[in-house]
Protein backbone atom coordinates (compact mmCIF):
# COMPACT_ATOMS: atom_id res chain seq x y z
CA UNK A 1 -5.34 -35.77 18.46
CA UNK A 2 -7.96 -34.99 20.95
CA UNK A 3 -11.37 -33.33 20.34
CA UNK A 4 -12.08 -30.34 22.41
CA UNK A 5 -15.39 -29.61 23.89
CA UNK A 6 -16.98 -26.48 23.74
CA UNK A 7 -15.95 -25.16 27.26
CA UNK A 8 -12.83 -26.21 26.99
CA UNK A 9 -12.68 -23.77 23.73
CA UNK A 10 -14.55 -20.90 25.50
CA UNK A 11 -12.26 -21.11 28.85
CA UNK A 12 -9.48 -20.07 26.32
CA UNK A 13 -11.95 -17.46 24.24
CA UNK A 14 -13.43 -15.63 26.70
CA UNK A 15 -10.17 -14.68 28.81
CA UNK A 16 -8.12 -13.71 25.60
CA UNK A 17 -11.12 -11.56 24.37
CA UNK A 18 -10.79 -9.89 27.71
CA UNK A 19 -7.19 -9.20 27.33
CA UNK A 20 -7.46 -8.08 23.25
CA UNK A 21 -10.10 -5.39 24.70
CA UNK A 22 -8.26 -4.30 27.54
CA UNK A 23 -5.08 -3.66 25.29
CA UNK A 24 -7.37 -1.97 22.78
CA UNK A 25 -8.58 0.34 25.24
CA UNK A 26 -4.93 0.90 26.55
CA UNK A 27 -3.99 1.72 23.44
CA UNK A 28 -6.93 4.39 22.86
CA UNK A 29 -6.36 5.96 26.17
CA UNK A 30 -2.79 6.57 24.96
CA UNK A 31 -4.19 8.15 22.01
CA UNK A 32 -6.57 10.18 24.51
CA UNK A 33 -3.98 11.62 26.66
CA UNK A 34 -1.25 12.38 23.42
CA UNK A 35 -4.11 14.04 21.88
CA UNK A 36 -4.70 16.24 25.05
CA UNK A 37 -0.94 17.03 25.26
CA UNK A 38 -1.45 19.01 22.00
CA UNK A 39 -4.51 20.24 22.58
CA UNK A 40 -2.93 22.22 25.61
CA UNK A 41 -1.50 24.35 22.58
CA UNK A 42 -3.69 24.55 19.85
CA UNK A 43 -7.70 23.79 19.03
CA UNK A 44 -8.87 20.24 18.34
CA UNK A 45 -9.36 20.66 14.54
CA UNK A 46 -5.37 22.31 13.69
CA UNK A 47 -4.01 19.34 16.18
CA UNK A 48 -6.02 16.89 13.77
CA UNK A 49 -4.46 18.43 10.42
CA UNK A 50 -1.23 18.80 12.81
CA UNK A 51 -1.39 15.17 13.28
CA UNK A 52 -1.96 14.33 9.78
CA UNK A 53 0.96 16.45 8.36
CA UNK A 54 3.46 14.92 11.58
CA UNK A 55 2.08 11.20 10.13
CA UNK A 56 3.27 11.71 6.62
CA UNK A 57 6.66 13.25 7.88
CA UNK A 58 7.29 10.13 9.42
CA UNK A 59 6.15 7.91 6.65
CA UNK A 60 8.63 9.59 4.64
CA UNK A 61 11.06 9.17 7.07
CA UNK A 62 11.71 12.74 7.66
CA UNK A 63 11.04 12.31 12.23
CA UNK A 64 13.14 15.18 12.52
CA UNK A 65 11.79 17.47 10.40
CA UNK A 66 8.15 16.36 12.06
CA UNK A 67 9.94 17.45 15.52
CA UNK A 68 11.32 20.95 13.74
CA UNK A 69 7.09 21.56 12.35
CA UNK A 70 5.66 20.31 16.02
CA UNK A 71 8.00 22.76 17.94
CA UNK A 72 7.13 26.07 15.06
CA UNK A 73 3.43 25.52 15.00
CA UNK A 74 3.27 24.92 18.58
CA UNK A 75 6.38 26.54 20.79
CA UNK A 76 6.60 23.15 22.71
CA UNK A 77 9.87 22.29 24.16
CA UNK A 78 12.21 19.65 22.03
CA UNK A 79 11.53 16.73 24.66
CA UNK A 80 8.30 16.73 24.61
CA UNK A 81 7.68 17.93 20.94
CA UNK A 82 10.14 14.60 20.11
CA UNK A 83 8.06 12.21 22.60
CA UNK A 84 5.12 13.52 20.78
CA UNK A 85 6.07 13.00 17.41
CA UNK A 86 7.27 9.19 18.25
CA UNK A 87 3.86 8.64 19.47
CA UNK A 88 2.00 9.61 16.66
């Protein structure tokens, strides 16, 4: 078993820090631009409770009827109002 020194340990750290931030922030632009899609159709504070209502849908395992509530409340077509809902 060999002892590793310090910069050994950091030339591993520091690079895999970099890429657990960069996919963090990939991940939160994602979130960015799905939250704009909806916001093209309704205010900021009905997508939130939108959101909220499409997350518990698909906890229960109801996607489709998460699709059917997307596409009343907002009039988007069923592509997009499925892409949504799978990215939520």
């Amino acid at each position: 078993m060999s002892d590793l020194s310090l910069l050994e340990i950091l030339g591993v750290a520091i690079p895999a820090l970099f890429v657990c931030g960069g996919v963090i922030w990939a991940v939160g632009m994602v979130r960015v631009f799905r939250q704009r899609q909806v916001l093209r159709y309704i205010d900021r504070i009905r997508a939130e409770e939108l959101t909220g209502r499409v997350r518990q849908l698909k906890v229960r395992g109801q996607e489709e009827q998460a699709v059917q509530l997307v596409r009343g409340e907002l009039g988007m077509p069923v592509r997009a109002a499925r892409s949504w809902v799978k990215s939520v």
